[in-house]
Each structure stands twice: as structure tokens, then as C-alpha cells.
C-alpha atoms as a PDB file:
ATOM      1  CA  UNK A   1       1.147 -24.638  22.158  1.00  0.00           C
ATOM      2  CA  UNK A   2      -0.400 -27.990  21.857  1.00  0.00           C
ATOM      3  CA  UNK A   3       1.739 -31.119  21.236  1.00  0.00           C
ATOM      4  CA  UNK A   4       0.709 -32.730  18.029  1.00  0.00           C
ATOM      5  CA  UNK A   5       0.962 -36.564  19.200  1.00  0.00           C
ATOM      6  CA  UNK A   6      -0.220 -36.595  23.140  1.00  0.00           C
ATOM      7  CA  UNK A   7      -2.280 -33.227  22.884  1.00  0.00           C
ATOM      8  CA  UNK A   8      -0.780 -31.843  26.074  1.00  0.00           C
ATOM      9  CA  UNK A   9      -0.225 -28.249  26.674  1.00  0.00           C
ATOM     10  CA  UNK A  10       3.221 -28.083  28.023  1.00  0.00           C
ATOM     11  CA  UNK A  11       6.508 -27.408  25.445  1.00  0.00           C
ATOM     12  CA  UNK A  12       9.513 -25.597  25.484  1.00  0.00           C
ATOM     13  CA  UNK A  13      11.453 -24.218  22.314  1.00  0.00           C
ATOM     14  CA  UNK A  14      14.611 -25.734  21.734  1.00  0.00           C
ATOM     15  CA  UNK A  15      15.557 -23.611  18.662  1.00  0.00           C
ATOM     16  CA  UNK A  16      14.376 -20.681  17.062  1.00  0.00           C
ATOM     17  CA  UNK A  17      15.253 -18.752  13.400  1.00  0.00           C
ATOM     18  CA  UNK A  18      14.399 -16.913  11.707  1.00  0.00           C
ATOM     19  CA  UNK A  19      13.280 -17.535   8.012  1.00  0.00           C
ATOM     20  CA  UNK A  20      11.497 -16.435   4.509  1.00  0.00           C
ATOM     21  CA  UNK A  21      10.456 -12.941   5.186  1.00  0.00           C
ATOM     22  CA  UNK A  22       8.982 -12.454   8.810  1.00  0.00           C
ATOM     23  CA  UNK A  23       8.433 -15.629   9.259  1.00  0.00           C
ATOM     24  CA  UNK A  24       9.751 -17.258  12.165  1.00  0.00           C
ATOM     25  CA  UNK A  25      10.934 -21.435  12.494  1.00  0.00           C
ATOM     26  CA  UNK A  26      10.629 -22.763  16.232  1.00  0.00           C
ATOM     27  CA  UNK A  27      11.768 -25.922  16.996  1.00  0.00           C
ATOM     28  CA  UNK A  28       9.601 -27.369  20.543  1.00  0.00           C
ATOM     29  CA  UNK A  29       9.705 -30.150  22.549  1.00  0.00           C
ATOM     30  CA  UNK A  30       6.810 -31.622  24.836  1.00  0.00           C
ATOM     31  CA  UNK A  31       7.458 -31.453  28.357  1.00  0.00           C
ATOM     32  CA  UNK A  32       4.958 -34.421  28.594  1.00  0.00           C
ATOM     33  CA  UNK A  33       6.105 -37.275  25.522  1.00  0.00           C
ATOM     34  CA  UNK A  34       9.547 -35.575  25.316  1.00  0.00           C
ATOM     35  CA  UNK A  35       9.028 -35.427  21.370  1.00  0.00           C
ATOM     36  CA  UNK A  36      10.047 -32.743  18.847  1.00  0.00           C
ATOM     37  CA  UNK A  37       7.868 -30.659  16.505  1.00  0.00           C
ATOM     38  CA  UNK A  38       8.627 -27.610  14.071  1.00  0.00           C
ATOM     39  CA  UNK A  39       6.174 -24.107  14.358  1.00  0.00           C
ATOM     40  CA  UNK A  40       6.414 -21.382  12.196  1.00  0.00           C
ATOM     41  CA  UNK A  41       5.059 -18.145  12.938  1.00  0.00           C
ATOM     42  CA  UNK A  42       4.063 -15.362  10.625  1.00  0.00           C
ATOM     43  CA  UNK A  43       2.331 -11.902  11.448  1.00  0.00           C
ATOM     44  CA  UNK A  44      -0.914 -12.074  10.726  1.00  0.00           C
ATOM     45  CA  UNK A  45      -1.892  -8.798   8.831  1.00  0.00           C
ATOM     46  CA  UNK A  46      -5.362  -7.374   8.756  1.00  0.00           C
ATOM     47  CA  UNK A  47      -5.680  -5.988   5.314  1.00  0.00           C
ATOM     48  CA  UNK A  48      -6.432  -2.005   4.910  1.00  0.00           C
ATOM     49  CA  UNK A  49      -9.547  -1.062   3.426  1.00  0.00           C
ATOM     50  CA  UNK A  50     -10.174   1.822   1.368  1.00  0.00           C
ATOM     51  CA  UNK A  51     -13.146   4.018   2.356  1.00  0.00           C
ATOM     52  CA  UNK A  52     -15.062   5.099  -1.188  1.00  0.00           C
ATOM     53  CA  UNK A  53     -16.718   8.051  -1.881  1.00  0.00           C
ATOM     54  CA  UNK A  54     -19.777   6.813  -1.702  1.00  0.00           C
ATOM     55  CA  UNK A  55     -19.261   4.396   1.708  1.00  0.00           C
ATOM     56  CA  UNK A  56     -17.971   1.049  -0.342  1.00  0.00           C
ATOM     57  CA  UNK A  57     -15.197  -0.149   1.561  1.00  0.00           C
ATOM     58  CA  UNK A  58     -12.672  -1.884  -0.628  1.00  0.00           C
ATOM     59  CA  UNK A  59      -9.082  -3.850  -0.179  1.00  0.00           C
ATOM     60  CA  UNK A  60      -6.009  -1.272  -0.270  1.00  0.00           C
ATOM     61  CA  UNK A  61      -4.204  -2.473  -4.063  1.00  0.00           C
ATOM     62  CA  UNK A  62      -1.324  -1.166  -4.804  1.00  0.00           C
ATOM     63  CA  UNK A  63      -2.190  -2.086  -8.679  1.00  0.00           C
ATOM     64  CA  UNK A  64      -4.909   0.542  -9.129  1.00  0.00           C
ATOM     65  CA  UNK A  65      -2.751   2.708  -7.953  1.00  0.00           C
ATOM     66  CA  UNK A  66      -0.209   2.042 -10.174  1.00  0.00           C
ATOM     67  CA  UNK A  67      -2.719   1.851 -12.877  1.00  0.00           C
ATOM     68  CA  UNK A  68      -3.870   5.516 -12.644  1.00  0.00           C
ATOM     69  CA  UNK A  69      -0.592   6.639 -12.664  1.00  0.00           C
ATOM     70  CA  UNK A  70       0.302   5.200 -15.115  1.00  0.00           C
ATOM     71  CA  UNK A  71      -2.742   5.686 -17.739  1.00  0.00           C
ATOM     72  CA  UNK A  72      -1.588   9.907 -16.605  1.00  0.00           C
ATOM     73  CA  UNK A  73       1.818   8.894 -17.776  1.00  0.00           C
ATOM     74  CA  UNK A  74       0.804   7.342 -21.058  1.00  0.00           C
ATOM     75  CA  UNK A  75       3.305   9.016 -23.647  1.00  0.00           C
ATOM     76  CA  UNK A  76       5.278  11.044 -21.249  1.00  0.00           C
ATOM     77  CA  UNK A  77       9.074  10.743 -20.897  1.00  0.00           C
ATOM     78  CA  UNK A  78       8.458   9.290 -17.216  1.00  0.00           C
ATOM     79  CA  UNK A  79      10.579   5.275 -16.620  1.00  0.00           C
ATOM     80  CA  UNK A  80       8.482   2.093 -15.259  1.00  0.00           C
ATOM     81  CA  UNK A  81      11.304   2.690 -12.583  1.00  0.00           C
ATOM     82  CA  UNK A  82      10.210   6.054 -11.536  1.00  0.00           C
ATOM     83  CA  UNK A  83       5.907   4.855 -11.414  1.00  0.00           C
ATOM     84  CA  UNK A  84       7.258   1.861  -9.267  1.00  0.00           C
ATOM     85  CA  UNK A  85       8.775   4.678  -7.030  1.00  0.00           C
ATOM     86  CA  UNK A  86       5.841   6.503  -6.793  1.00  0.00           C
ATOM     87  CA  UNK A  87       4.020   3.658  -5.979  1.00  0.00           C
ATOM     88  CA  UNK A  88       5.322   2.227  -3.149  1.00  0.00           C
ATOM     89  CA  UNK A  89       6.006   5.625  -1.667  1.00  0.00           C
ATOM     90  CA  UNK A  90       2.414   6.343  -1.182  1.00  0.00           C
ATOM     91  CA  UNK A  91       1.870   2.864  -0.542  1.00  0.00           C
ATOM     92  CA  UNK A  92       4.754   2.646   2.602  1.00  0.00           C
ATOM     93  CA  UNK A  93       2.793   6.945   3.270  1.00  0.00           C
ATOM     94  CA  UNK A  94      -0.464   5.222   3.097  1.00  0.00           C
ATOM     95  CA  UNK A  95       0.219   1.866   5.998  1.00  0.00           C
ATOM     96  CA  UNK A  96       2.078   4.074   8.415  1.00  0.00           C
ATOM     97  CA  UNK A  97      -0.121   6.722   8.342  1.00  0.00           C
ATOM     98  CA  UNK A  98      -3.547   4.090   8.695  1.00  0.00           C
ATOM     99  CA  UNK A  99      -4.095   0.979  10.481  1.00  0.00           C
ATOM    100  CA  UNK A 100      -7.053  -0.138   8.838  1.00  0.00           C
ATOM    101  CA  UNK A 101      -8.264   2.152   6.841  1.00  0.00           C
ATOM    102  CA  UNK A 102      -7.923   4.840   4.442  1.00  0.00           C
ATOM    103  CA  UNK A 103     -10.156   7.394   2.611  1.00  0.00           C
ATOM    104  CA  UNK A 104      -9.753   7.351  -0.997  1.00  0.00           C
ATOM    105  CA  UNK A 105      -9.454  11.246  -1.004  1.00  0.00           C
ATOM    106  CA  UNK A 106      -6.461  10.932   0.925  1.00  0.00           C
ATOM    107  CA  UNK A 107      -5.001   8.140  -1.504  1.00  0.00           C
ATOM    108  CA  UNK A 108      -6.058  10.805  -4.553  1.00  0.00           C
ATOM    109  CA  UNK A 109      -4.088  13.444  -3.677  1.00  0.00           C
ATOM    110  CA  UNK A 110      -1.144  11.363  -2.851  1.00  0.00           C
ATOM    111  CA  UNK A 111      -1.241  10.777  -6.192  1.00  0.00           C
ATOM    112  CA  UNK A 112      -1.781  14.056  -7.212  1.00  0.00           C
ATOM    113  CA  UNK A 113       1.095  15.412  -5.034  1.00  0.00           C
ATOM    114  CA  UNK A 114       3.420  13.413  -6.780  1.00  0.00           C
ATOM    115  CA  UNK A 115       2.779  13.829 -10.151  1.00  0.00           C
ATOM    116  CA  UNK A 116       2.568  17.281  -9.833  1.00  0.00           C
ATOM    117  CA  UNK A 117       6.209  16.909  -9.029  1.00  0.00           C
ATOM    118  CA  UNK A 118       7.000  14.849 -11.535  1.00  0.00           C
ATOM    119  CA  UNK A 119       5.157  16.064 -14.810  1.00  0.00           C
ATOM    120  CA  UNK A 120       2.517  18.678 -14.749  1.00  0.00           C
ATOM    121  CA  UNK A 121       0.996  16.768 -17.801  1.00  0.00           C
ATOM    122  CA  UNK A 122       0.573  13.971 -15.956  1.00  0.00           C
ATOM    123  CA  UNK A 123      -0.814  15.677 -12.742  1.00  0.00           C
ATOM    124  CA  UNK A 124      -3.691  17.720 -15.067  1.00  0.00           C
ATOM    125  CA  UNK A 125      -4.350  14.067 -16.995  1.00  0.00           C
ATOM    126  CA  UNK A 126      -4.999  12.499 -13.139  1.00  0.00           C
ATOM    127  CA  UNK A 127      -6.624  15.459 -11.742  1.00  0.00           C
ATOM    128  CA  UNK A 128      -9.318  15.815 -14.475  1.00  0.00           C
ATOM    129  CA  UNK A 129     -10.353  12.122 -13.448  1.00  0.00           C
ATOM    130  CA  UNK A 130     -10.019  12.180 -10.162  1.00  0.00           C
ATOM    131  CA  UNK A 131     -11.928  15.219  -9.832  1.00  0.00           C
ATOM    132  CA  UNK A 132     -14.328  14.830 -12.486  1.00  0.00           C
ATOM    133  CA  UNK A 133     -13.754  17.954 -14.494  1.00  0.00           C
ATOM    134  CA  UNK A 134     -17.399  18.646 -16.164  1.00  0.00           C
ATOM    135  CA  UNK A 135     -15.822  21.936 -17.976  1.00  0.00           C
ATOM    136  CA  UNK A 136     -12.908  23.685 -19.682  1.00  0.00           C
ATOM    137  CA  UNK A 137     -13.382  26.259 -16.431  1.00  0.00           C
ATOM    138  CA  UNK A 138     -12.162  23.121 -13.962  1.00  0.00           C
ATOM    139  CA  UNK A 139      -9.158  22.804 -16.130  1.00  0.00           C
ATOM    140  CA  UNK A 140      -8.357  26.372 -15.921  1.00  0.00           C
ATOM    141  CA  UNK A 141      -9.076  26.455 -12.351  1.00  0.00           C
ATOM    142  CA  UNK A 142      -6.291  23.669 -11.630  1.00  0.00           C
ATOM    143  CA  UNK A 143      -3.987  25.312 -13.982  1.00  0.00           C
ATOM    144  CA  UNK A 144      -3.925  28.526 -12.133  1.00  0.00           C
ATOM    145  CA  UNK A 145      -1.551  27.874  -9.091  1.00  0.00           C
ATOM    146  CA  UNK A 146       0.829  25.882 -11.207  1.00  0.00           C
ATOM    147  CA  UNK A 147       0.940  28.750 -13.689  1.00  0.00           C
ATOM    148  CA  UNK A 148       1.603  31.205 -11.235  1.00  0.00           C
ATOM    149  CA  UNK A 149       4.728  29.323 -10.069  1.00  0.00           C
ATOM    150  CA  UNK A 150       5.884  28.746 -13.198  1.00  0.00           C
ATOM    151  CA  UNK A 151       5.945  32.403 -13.378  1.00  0.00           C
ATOM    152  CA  UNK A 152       8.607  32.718 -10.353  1.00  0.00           C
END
């Protein structure tokens, strides 16, 4: 760390704290002028990238995310609360499972995972877009496993 006034190379920390979120306050002193200077250190985060279909590679937000889900969810009994949930669960999934990027398939059927658990409405609204249904047939072809448990 270089001293601010004589440009030396030489400090010690006197104090350090920590504070804001991950953020961390040092207080040094130059072993050369003797004077005092604050630091603060924060992680710096390389931001995920989400790998397209077609190649694109595009910042990781958490808003589209939410966005889909919640255009599935439009008129069905499901809380702001419970979206947010779903959210940052695949969000938190989605950074420990990749360090700097993700595929959007996997992000898709995150999605799709949990709103099949949530509200099969939902899931068949998200699924037809995500998938690109082109026919009544695709519909009937996602239907079929959730049918048959619905049966048990």
C-alpha cells in the first residue's frame, strides 16, 4: 500500500473493522512520514454471464428472472413474497453452482422446477415460452407426466 503524502511503500495497519456489507475500514500508518490514512476494502466481484441460446453472452439479472415468473403468475393466487422466494433461490442455486457463467437452459428449468411446485398453471404458462410450443401437441406432451401424478 502506497502512502498518499510521501508515496513510499512501507505501512502498517493500526486498526481494522469491519463495515457496510463486506466492506472492510483499515486504518494505516507510514513507516516512512509516520502519518495516518483510512483504506477500505471491498471484494471485487466479476459479474456472471449468461450463455444464450444462440452464443450472446449476457449479465446474470435477477429482474428477468423475476419477470418471467411473474408474467406465469399473472392472476394466480401466488404472494409477491413467495416470487421473491423463488427468485433468490435460483439466484443463491445459480452463483454457487457457476463462477462465471451460466447457460440459460440451466437458468430455464430452474424456473420451471419451481413453478411446477408451486402452480402447475404457472409452470405450463412458463414452459410454453420457454420452450416455444408451435402446437396444441407440445402442450399435451408437457401435460402428460404431471397428469400421470396427479393420478397417484
Amino acid at each position: 500500500m502506497l502512502c498518499p503524502f510521501c508515496q513510499k511503500g512501507e505501512t502498517k495497519v493500526v486498526d481494522s473493522r469491519g463495515s457496510q456489507e463486506f466492506v472492510i475500514r483499515r486504518r494505516r500508518e507510514c513507516l516512512d512520514c509516520g502519518r495516518r490514512f483510512t483504506t477500505y476494502e471491498k471484494i471485487e466481484e466479476s459479474p456472471l454471464k449468461v450463455i444464450k441460446k444462440d452464443g450472446a453472452r449476457i449479465p446474470f439479472d435477477r429482474e428477468k428472472i423475476r419477470a418471467g415468473i411473474e408474467k406465469a403468475c399473472y392472476k394466480r393466487p401466488i404472494s409477491p413474497d413467495h416470487i421473491e422466494r423463488i427468485v433468490s433461490d435460483i439466484e443463491r442455486d445459480v452463483y454457487a453452482q457457476f463462477d462465471r457463467e451460466v447457460p440459460s437452459r440451466y437458468v430455464g428449468e430452474k424456473v420451471m422446477e419451481a413453478l411446477k411446485l408451486v402452480d402447475q398453471v404457472a409452470f405450463v404458462r412458463f414452459a410454453s415460452v420457454y420452450r416455444s410450443f408451435q402446437d396444441v401437441n407440445d402442450f399435451v406432451q408437457e401435460l402428460q407426466p404431471i397428469l400421470k401424478d396427479r393420478k397417484r
